[in-house]
C-alpha atoms as a PDB file:
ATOM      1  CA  UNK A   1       0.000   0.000   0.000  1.00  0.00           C
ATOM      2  CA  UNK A   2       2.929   1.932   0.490  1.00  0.00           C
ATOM      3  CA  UNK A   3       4.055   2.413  -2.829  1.00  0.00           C
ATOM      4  CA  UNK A   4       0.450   3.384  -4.018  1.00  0.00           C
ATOM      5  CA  UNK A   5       1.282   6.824  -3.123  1.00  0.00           C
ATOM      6  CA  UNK A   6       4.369   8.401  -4.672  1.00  0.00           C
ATOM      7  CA  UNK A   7       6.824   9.729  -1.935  1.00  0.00           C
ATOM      8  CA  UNK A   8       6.668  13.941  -2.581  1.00  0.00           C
ATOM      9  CA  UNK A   9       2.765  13.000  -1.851  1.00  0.00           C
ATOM     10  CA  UNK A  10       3.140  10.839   0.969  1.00  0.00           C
ATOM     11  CA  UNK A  11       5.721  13.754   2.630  1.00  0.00           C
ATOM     12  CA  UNK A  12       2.987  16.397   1.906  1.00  0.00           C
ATOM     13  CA  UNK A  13       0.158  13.944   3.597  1.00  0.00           C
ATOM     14  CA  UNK A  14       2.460  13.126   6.654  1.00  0.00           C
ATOM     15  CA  UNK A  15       3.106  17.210   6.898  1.00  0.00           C
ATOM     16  CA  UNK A  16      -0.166  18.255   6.919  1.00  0.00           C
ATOM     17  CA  UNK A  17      -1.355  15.013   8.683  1.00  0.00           C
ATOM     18  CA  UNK A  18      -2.919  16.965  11.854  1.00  0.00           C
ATOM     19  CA  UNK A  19      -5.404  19.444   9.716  1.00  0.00           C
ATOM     20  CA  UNK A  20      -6.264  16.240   7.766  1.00  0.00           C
ATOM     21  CA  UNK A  21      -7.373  14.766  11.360  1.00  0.00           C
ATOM     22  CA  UNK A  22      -8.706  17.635  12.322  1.00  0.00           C
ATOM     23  CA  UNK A  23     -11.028  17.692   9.260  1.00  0.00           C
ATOM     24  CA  UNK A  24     -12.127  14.133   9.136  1.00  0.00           C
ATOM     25  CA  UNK A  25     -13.050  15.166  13.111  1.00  0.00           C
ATOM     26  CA  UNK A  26     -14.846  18.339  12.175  1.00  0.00           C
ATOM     27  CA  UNK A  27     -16.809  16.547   9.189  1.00  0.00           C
ATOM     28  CA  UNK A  28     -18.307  14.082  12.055  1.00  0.00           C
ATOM     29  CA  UNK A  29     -18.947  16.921  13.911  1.00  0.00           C
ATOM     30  CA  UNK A  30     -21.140  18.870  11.316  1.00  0.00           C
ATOM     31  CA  UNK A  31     -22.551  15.347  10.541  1.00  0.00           C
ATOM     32  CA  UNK A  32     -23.898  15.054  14.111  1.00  0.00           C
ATOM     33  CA  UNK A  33     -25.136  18.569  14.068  1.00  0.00           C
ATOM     34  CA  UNK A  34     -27.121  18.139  10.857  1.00  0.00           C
ATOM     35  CA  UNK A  35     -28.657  14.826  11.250  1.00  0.00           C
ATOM     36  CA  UNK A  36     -28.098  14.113  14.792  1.00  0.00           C
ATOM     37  CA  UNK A  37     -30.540  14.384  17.652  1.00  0.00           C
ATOM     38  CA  UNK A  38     -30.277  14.896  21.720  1.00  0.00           C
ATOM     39  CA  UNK A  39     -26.708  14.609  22.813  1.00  0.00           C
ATOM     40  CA  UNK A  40     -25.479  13.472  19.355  1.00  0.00           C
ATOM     41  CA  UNK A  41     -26.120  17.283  17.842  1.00  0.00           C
ATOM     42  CA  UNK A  42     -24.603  18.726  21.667  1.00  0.00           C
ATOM     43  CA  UNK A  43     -21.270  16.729  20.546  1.00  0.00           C
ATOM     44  CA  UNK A  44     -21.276  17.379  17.017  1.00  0.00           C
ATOM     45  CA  UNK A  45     -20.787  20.712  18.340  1.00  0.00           C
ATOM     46  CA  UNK A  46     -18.172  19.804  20.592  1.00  0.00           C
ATOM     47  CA  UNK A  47     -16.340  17.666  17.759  1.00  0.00           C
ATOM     48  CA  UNK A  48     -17.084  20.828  15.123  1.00  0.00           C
ATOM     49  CA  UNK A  49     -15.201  23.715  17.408  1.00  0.00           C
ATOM     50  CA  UNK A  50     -12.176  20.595  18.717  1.00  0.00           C
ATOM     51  CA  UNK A  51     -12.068  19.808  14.774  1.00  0.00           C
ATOM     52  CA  UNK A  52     -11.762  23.697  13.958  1.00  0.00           C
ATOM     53  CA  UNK A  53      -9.143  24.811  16.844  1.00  0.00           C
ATOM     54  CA  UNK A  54      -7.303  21.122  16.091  1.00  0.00           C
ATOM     55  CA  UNK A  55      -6.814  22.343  12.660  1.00  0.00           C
ATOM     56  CA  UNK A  56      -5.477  26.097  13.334  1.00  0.00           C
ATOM     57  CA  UNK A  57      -2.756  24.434  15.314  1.00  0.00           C
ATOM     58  CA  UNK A  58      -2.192  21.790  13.174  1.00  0.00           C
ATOM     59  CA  UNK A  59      -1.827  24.558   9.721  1.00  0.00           C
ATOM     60  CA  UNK A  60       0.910  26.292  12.191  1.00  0.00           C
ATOM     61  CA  UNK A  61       2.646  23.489  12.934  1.00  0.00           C
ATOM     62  CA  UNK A  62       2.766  22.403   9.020  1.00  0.00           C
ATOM     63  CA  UNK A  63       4.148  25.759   8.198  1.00  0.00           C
ATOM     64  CA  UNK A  64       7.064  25.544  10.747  1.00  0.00           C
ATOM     65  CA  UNK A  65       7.601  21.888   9.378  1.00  0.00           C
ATOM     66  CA  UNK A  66      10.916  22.121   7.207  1.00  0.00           C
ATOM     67  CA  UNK A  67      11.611  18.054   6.942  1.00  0.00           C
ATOM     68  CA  UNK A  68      14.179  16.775   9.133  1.00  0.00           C
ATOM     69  CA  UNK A  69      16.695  15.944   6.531  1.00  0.00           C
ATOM     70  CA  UNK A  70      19.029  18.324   7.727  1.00  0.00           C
ATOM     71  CA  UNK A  71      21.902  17.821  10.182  1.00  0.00           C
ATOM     72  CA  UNK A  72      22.135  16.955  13.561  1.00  0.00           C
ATOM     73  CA  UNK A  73      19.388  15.555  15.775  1.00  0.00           C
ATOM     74  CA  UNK A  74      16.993  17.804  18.282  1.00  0.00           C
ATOM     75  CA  UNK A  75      15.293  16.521  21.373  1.00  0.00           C
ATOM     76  CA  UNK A  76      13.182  18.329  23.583  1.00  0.00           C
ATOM     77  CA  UNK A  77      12.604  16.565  27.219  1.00  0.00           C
ATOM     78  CA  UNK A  78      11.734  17.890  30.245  1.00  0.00           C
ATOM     79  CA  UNK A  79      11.605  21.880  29.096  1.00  0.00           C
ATOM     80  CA  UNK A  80      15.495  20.970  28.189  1.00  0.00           C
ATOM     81  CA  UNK A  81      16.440  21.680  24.790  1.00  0.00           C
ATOM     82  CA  UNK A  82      19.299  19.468  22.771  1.00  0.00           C
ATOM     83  CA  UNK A  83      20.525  20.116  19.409  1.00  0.00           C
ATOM     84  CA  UNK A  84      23.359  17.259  18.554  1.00  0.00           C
ATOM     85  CA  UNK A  85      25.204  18.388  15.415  1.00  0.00           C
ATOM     86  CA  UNK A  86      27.752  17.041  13.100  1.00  0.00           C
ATOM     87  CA  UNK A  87      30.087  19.697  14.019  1.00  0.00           C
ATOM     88  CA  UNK A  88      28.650  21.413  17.525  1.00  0.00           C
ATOM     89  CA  UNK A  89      25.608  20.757  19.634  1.00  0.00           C
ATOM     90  CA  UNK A  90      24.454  22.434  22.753  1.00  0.00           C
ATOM     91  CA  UNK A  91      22.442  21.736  25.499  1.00  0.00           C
ATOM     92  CA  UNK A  92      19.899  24.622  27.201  1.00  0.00           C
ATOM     93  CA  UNK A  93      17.035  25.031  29.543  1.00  0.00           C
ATOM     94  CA  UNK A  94      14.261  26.591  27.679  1.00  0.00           C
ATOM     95  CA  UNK A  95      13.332  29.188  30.758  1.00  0.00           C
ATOM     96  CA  UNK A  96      16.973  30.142  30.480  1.00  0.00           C
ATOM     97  CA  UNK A  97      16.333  31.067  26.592  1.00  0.00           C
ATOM     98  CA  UNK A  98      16.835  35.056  26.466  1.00  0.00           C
ATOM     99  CA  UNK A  99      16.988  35.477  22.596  1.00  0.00           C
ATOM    100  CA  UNK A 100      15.343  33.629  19.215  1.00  0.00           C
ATOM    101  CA  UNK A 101      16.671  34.631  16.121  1.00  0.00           C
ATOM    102  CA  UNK A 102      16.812  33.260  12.806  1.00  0.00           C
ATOM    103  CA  UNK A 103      20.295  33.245  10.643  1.00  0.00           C
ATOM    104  CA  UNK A 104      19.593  32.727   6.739  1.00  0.00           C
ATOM    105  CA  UNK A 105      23.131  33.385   6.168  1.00  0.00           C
ATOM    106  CA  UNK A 106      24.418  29.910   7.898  1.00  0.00           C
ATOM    107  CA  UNK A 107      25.174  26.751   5.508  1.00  0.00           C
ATOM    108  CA  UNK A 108      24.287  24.687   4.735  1.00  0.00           C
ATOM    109  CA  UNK A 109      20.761  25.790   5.848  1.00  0.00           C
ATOM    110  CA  UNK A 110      19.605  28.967   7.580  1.00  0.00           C
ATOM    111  CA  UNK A 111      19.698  28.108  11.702  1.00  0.00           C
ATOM    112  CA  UNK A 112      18.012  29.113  14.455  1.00  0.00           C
ATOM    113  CA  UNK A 113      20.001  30.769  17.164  1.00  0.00           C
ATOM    114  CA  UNK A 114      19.181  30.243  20.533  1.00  0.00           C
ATOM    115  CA  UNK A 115      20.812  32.262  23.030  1.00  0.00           C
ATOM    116  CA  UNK A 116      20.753  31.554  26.784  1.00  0.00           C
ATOM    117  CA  UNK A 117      21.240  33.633  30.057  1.00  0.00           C
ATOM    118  CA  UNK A 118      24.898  32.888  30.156  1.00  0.00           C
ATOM    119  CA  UNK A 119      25.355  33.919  26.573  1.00  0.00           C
ATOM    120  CA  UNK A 120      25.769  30.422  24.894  1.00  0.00           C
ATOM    121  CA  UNK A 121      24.691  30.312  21.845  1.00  0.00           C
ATOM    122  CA  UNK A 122      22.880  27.105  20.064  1.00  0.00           C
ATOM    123  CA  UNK A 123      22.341  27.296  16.261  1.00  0.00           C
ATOM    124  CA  UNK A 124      19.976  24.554  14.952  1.00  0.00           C
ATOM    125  CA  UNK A 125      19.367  24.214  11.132  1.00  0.00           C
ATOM    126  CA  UNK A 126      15.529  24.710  10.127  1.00  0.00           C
ATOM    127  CA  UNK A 127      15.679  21.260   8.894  1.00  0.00           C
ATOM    128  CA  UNK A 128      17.472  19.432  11.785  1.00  0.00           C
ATOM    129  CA  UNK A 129      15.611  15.983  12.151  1.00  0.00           C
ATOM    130  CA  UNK A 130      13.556  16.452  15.607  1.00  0.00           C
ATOM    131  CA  UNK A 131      13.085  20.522  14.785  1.00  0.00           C
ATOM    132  CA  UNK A 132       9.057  19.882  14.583  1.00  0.00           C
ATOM    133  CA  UNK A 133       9.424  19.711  18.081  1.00  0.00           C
ATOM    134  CA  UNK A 134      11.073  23.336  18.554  1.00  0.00           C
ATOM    135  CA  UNK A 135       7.942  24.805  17.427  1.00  0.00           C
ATOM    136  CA  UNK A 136       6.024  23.848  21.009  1.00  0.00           C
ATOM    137  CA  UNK A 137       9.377  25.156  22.847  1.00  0.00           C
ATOM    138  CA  UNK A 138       8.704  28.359  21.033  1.00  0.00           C
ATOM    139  CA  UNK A 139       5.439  28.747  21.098  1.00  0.00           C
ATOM    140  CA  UNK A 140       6.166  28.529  24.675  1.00  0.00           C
ATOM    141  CA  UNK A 141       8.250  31.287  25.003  1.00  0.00           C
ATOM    142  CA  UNK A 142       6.225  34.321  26.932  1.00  0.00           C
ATOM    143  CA  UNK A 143       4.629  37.153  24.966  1.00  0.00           C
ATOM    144  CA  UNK A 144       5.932  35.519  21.719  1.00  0.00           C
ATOM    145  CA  UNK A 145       3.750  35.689  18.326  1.00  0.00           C
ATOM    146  CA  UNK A 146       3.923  32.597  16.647  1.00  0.00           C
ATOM    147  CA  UNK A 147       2.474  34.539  13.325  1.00  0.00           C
ATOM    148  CA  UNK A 148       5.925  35.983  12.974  1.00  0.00           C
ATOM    149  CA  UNK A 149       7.640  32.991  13.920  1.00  0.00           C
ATOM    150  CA  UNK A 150       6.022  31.420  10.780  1.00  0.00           C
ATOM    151  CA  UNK A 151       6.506  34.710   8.801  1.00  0.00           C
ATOM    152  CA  UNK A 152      10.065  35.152   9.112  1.00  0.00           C
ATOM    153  CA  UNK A 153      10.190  31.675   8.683  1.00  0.00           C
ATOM    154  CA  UNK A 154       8.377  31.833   5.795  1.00  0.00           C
ATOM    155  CA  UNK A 155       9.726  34.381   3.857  1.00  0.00           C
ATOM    156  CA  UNK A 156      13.524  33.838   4.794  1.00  0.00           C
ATOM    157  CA  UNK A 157      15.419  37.285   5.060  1.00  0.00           C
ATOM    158  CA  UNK A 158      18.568  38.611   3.591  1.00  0.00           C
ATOM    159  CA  UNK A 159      20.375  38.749   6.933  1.00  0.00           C
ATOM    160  CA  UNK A 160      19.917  37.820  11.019  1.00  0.00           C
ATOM    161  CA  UNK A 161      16.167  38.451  12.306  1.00  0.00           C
ATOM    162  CA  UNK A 162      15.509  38.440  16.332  1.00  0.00           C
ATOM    163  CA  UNK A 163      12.537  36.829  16.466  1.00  0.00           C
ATOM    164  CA  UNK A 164      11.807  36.905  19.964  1.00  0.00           C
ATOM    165  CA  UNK A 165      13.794  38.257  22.464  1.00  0.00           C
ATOM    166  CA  UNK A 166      13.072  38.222  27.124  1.00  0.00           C
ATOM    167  CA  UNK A 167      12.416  41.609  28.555  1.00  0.00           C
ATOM    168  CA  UNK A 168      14.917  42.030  30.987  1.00  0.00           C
ATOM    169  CA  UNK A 169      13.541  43.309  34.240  1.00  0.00           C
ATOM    170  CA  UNK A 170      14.734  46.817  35.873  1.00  0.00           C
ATOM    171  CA  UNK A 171      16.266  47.134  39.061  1.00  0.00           C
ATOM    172  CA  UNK A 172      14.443  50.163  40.599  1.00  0.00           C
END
């Protein structure tokens, strides 16, 4: 069954693979509202508004998607953040993030750089396998707008954007 599907259509299925979901959920939804009666139309209009917030997520996470076939490995457990690379890697807690950018300038993709309290720096291709997973760390991230995560992203700039960037507290 497999090969039924040619692989550039299977990758663009698996991408998009959570507003699919979400649309199969909100069709059963709408189903149960039409034709449904008592607590079958009450949950077709709990499925219908799951099915339409499941699928605004889902089209953000597709757009941050960039395909893992890039270099180096990243793992996100326990709100700590690893990015193993064929030349450097870095380990950082994610509340001890201070600064998001994005570098279009690095090869042999453009990075994120994360920089932490300290002033260590991670840079993680776009395309790193794992990288899906960065996308909940940022989204994470306090007061950050994951619109122009996903536009910058998007639209990949001539030089170094700061995405995102901790508002350091004053002293008095």
């Amino acid at each position: 069954m497999a090969e039924f599907l040619r692989p550039e259509v299977r990758a663009i299925l698996w991408r998009w693979r959570e507003v699919l979901i979400a649309g199969v959920l909100l069709a059963l939804g709408l189903w149960w509202i039409f034709t449904g009666v008592g607590i079958n139309r009450w949950l077709g209009y709990i499925f219908a508004a799951i099915g339409i917030g499941w699928a605004v997520a889902g089209a953000q996470r597709a757009q941050f998607r960039q395909g893992g076939d890039g270099p180096g490995v990243v793992q996100v457990r326990e709100r700590r953040l690893a990015y193993f690379g064929p030349l450097d890697g870095g380990v950082i807690d994610v509340e001890d993030l201070t600064r998001l950018e994005i570098d279009p300038s690095s090869k042999p993709e453009p990075s994120w750089i994360l920089t932490g309290i300290g002033g260590q720096r991670i840079a993680i291709p776009v395309n790193a396998a794992g990288a899906e997973a960065l996308f909940d760390v940022f989204a994470s991230l306090p007061d950050i707008k994951t619109t122009a995560v996903l536009d910058v992203l998007s639209r990949t700039p001539d030089a170094r954007v700061t995405v995102w960037r901790k508002d350091k507290p004053l002293l008095h």
